[in-house]
N, C-alpha and C. Protein backbone atom coordinates (compact mmCIF):
# COMPACT_ATOMS: atom_id res chain seq x y z
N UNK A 1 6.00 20.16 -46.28
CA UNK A 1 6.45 18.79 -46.37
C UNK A 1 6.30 18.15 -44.99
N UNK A 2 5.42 18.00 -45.01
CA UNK A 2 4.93 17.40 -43.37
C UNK A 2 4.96 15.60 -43.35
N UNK A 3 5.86 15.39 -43.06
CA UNK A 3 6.36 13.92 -42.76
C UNK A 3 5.88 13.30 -41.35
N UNK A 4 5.26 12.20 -41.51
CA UNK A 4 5.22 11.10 -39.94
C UNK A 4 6.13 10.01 -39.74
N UNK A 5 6.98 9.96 -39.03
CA UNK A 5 7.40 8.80 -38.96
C UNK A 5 7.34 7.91 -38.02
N UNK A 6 7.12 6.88 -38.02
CA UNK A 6 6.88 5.74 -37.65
C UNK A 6 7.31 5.29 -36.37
N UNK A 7 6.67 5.17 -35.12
CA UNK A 7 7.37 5.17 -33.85
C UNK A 7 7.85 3.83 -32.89
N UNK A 8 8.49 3.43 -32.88
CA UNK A 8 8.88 1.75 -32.59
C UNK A 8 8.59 1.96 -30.70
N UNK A 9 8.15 0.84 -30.84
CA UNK A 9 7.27 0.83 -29.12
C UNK A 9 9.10 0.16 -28.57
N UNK A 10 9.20 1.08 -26.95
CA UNK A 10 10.14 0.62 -26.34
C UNK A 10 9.57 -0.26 -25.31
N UNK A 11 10.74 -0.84 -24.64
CA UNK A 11 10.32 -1.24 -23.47
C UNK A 11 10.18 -0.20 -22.34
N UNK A 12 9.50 -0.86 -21.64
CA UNK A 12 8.65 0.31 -20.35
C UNK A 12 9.58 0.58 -19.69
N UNK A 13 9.66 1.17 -18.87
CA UNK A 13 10.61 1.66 -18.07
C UNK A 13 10.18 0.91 -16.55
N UNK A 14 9.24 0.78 -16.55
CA UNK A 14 8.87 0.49 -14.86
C UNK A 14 9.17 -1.19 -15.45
N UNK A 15 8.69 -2.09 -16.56
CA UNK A 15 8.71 -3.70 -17.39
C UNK A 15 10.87 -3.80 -16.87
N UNK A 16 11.05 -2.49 -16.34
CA UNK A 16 12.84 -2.79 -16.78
C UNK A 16 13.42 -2.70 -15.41
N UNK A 17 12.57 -1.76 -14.73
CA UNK A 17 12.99 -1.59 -13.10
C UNK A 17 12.76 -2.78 -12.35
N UNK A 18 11.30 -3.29 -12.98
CA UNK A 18 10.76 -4.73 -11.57
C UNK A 18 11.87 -5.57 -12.33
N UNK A 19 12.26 -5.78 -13.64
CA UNK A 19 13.11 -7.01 -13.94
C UNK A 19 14.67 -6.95 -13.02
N UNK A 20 15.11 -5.75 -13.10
CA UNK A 20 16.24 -5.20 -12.03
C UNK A 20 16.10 -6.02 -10.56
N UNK A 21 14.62 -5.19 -10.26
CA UNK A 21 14.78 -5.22 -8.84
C UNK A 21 14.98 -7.13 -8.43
N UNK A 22 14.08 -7.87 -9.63
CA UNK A 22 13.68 -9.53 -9.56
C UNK A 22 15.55 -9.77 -9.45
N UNK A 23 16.30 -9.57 -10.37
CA UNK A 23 17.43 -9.83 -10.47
C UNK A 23 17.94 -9.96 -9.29
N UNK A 24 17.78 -8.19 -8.71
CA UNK A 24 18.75 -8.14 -7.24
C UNK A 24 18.55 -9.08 -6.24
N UNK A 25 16.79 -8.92 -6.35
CA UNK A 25 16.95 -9.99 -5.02
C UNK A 25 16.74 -11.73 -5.36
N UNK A 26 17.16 -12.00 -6.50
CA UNK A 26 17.21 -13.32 -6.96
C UNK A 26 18.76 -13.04 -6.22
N UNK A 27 19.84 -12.53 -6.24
CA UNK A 27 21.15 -12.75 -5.76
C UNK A 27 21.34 -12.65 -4.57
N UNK A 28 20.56 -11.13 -4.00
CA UNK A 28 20.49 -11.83 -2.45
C UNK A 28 20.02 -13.04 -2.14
N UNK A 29 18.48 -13.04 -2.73
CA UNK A 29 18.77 -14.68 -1.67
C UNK A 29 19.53 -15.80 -2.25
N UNK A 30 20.31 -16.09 -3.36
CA UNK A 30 21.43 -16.91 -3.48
C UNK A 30 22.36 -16.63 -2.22
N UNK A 31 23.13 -15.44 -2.22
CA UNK A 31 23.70 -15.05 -0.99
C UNK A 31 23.39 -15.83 -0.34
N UNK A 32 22.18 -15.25 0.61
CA UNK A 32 21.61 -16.02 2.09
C UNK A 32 21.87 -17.27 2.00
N UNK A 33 21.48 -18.48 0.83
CA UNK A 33 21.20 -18.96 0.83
C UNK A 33 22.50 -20.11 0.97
N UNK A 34 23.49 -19.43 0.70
CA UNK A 34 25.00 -19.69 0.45
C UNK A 34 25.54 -19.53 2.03
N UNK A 35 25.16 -18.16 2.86
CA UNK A 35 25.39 -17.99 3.97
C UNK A 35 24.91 -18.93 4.85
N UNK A 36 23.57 -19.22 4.86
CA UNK A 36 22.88 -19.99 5.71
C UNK A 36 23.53 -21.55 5.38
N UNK A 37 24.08 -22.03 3.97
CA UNK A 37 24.44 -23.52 4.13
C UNK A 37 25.74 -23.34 4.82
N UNK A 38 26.27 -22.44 5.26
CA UNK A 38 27.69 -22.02 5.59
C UNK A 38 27.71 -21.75 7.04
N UNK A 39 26.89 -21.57 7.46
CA UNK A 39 26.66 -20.97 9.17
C UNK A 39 25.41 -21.57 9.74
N UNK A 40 24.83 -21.71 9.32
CA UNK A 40 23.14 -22.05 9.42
C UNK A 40 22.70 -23.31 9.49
N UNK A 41 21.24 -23.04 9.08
CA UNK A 41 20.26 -24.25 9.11
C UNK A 41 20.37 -24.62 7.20
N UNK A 42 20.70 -26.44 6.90
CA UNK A 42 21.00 -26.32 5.63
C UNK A 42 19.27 -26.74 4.99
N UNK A 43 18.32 -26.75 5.69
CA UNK A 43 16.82 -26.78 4.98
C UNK A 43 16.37 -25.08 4.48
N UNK A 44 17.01 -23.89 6.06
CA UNK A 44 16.78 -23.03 5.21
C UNK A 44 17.30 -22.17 4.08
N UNK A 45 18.40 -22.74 3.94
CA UNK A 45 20.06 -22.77 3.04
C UNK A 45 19.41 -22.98 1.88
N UNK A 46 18.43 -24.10 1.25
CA UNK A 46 17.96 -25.01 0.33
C UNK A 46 17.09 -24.20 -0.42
N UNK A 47 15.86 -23.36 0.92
CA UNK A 47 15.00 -22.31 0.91
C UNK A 47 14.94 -21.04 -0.18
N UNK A 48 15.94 -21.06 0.34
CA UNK A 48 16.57 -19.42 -0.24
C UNK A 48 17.29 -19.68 -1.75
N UNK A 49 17.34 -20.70 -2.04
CA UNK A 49 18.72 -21.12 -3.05
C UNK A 49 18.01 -21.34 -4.35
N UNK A 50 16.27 -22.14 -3.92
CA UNK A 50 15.75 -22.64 -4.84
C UNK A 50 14.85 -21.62 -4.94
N UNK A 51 14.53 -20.41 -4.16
CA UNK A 51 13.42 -18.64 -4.32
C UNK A 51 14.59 -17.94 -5.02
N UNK A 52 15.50 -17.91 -4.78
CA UNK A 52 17.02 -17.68 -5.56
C UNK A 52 17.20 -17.76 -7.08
N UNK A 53 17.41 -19.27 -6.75
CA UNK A 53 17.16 -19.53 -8.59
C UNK A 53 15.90 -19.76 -9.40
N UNK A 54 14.92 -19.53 -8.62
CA UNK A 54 13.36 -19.74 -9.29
C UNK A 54 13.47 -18.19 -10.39
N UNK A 55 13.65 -17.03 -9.08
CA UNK A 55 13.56 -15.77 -9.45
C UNK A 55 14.60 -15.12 -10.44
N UNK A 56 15.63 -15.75 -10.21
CA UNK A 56 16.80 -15.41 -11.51
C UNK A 56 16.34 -15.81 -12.64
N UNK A 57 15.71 -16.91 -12.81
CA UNK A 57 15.17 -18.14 -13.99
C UNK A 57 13.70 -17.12 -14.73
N UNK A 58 13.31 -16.81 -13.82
CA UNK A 58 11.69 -15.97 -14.49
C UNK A 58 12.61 -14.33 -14.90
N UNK A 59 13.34 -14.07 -14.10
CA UNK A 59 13.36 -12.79 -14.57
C UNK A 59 14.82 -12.61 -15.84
N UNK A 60 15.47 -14.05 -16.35
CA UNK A 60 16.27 -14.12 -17.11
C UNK A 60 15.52 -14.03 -18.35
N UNK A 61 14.25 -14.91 -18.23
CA UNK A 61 13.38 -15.39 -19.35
C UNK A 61 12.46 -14.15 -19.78
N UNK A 62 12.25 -13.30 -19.02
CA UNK A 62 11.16 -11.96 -18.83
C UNK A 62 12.12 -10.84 -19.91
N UNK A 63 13.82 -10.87 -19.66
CA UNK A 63 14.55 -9.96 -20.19
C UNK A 63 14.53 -10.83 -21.64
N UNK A 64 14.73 -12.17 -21.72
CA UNK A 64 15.02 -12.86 -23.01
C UNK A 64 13.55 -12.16 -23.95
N UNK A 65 12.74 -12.66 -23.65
CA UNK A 65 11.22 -12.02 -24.49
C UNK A 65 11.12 -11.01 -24.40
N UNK A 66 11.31 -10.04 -23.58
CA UNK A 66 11.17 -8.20 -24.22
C UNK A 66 12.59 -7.94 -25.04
N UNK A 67 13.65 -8.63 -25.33
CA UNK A 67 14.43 -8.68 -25.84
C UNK A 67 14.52 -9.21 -27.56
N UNK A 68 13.53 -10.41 -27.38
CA UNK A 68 13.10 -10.91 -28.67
C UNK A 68 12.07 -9.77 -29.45
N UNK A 69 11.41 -9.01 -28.28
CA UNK A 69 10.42 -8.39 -29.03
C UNK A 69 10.93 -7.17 -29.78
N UNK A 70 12.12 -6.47 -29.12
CA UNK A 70 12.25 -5.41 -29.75
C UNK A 70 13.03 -5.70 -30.93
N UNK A 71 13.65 -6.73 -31.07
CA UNK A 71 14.29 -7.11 -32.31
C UNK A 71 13.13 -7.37 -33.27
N UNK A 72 11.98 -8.01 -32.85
CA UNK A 72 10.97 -7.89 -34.13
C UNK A 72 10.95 -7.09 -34.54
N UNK A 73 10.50 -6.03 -33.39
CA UNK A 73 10.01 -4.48 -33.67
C UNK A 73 10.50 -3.93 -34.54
N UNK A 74 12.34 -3.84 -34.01
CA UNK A 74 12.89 -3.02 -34.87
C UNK A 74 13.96 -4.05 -36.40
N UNK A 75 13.10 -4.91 -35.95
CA UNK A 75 13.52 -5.40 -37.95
C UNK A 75 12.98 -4.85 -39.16
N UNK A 76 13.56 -4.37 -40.07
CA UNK A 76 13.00 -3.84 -41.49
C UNK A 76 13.17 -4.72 -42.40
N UNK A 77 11.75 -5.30 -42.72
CA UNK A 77 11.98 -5.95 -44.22
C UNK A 77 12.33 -5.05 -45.43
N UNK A 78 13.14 -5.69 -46.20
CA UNK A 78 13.98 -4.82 -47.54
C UNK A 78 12.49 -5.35 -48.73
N UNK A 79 12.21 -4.25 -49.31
CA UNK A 79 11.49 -4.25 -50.29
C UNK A 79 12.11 -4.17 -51.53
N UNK A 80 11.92 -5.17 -52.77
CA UNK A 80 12.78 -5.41 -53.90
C UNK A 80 12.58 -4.07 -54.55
N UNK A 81 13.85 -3.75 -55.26
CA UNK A 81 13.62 -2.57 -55.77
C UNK A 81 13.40 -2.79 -57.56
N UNK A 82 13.18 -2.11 -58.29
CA UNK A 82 12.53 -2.53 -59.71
C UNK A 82 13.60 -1.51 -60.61
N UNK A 83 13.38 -1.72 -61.58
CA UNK A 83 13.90 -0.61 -62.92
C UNK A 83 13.15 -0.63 -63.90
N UNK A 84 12.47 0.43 -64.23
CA UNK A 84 11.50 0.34 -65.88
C UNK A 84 12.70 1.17 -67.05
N UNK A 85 12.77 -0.17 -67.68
CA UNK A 85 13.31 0.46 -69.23
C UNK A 85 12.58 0.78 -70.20
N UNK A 86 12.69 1.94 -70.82
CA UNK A 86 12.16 2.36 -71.79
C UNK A 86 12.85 2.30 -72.97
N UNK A 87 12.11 2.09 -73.93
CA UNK A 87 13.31 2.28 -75.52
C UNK A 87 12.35 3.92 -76.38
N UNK A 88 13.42 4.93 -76.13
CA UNK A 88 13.87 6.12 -76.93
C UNK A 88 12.55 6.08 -78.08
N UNK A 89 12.38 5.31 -79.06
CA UNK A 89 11.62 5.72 -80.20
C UNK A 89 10.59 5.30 -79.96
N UNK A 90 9.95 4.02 -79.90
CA UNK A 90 8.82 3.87 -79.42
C UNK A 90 8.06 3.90 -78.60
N UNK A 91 8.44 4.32 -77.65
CA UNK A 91 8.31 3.93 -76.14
C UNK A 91 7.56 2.53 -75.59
N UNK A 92 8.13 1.16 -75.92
CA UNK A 92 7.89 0.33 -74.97
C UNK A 92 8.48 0.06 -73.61
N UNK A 93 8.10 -0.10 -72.74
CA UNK A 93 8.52 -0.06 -71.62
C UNK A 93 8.47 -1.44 -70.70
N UNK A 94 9.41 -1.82 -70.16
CA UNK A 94 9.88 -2.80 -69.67
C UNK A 94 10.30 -3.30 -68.23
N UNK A 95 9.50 -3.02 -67.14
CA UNK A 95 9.73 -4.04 -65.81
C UNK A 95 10.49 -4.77 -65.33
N UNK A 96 12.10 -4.43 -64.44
CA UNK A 96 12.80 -5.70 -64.47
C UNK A 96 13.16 -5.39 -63.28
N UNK A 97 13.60 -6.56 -62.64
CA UNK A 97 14.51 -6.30 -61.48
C UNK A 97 15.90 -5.44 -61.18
N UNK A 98 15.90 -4.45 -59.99
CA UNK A 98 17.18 -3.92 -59.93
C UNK A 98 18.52 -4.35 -60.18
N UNK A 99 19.38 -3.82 -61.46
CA UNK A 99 20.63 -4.52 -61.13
C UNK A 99 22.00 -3.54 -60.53
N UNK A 100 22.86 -4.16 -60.31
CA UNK A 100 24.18 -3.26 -59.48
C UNK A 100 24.68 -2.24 -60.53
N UNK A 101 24.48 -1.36 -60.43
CA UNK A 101 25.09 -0.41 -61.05
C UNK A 101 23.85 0.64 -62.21
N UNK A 102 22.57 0.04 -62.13
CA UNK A 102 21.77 1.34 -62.69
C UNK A 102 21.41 2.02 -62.02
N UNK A 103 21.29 2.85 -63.47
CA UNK A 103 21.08 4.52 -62.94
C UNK A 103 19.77 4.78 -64.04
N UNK A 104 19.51 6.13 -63.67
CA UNK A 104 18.50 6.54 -64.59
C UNK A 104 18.98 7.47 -65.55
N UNK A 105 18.24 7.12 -66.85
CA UNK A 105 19.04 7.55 -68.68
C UNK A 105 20.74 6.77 -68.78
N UNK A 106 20.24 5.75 -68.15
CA UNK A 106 21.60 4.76 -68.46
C UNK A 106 21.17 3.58 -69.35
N UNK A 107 22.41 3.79 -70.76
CA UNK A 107 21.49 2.56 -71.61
C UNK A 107 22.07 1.73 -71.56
N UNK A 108 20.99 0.59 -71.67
CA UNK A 108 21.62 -0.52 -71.54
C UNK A 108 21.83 -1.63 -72.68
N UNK A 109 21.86 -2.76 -72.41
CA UNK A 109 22.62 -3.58 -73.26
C UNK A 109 21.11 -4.83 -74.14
N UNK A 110 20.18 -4.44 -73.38
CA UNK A 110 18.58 -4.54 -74.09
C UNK A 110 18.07 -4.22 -75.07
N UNK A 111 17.46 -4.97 -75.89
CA UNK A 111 17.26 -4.25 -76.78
C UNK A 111 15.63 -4.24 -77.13
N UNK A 112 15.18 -3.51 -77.81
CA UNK A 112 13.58 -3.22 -77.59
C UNK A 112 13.11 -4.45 -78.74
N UNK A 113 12.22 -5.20 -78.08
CA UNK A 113 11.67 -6.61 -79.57
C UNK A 113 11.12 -5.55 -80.15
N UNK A 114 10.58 -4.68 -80.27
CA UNK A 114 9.83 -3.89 -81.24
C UNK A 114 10.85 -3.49 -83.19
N UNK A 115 11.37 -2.61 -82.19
CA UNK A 115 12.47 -2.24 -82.96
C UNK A 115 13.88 -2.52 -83.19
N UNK A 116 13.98 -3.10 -81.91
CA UNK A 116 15.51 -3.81 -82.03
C UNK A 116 16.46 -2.26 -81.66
N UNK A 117 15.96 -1.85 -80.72
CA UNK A 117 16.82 -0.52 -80.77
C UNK A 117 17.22 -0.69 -78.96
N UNK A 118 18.64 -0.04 -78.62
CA UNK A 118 19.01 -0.14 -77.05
C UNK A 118 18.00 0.72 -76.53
N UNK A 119 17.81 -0.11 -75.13
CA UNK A 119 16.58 0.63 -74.26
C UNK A 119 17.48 1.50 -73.35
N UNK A 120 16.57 2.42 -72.43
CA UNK A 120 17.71 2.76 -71.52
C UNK A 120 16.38 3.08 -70.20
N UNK A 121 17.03 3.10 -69.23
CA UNK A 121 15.90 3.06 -67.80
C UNK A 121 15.74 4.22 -67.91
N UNK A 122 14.29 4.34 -67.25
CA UNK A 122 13.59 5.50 -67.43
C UNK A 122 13.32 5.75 -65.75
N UNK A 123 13.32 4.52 -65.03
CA UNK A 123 12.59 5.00 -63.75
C UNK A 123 13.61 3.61 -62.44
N UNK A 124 13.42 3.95 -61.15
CA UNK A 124 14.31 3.22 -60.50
C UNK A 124 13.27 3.41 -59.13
N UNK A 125 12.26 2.39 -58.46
CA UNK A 125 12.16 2.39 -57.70
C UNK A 125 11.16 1.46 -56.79
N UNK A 126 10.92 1.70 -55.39
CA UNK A 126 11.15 0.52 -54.93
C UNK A 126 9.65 -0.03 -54.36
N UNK A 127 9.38 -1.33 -54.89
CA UNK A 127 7.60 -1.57 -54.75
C UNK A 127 7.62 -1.93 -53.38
N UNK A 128 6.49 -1.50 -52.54
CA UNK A 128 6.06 -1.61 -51.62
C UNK A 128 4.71 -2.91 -51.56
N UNK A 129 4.55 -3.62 -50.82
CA UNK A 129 4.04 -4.71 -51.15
C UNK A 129 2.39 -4.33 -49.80
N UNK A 130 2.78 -4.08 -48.92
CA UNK A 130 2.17 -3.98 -47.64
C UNK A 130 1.22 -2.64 -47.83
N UNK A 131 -0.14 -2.47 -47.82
CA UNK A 131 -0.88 -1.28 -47.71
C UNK A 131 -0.40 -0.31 -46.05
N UNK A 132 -0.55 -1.23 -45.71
CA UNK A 132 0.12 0.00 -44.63
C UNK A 132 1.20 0.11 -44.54
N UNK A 133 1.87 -0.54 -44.75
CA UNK A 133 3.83 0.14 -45.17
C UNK A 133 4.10 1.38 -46.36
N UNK A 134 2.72 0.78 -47.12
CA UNK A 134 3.10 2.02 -48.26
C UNK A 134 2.01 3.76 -47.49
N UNK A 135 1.46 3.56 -46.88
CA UNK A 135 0.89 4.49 -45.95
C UNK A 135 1.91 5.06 -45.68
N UNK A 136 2.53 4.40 -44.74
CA UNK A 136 4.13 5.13 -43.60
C UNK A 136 4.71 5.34 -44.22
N UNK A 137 4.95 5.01 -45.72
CA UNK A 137 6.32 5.54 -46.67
C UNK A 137 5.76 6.95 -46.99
N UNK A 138 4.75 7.01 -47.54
CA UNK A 138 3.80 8.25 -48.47
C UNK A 138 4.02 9.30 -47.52
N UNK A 139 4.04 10.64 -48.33
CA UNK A 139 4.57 11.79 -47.45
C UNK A 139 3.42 12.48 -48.05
């Protein structure tokens, strides 16, 4: 029973360190930049404040989009699930949408146009719409 499953791309590790490192020194030079209007020269106060918040601003937006991405990544679309009823004597068989509470050899309240006899589900499961989704499901 040799199974593959499906491997969701992370973020990089080095894509996570430079965003770090952008962070840190987006705050130092706020710092400086805070120090220098405080002690200093206030043009190079201005300097530092606006390389400061340039670099906080790119590397806020850098975490926002590898952030959006892995939520794509790791979203699963729900595939509708089905029920085929069968009716006992004749066997016509019948296609319907899943409802809360079937099971399989559970009869139901259907009745076959053929014969007019209660059907009961024969099968419970779930269509795959996507050729390569149904790939990654298949074992």
């Amino acid at each position: 029973m040799n199974q593959t499953v499906p491997q969701t791309r992370r973020v990089s590790p080095i894509m996570f360190a430079m965003i770090m490192i952008a962070l840190l020194l987006a705050l130092v030079a706020i710092y400086w930049g805070f120090n220098e209007y405080l002690y200093g020269d206030p043009s190079t106060a201005s300097f530092y404040l606006s390389i400061g918040i340039a670099i906080l601003a790119v590397s806020t937006y850098m975490m926002y989009q590898t952030r959006k991405r892995m939520i794509k990544l790791l979203s699963v679309e729900i595939q509708p699930l089905s029920s085929t009823v069968q009716c006992a004597k004749c066997g016509f068989k019948n296609i319907r949408e899943f409802k809360q509470g079937d099971f399989v050899f559970k009869e139901t309240e259907e009745m076959c146009p053929k014969d007019n006899q209660k059907m009961t589900i024969s099968a419970i499961y779930r269509e795959v719409k996507d050729k390569e989704k149904a790939k990654e499901m298949s074992f």
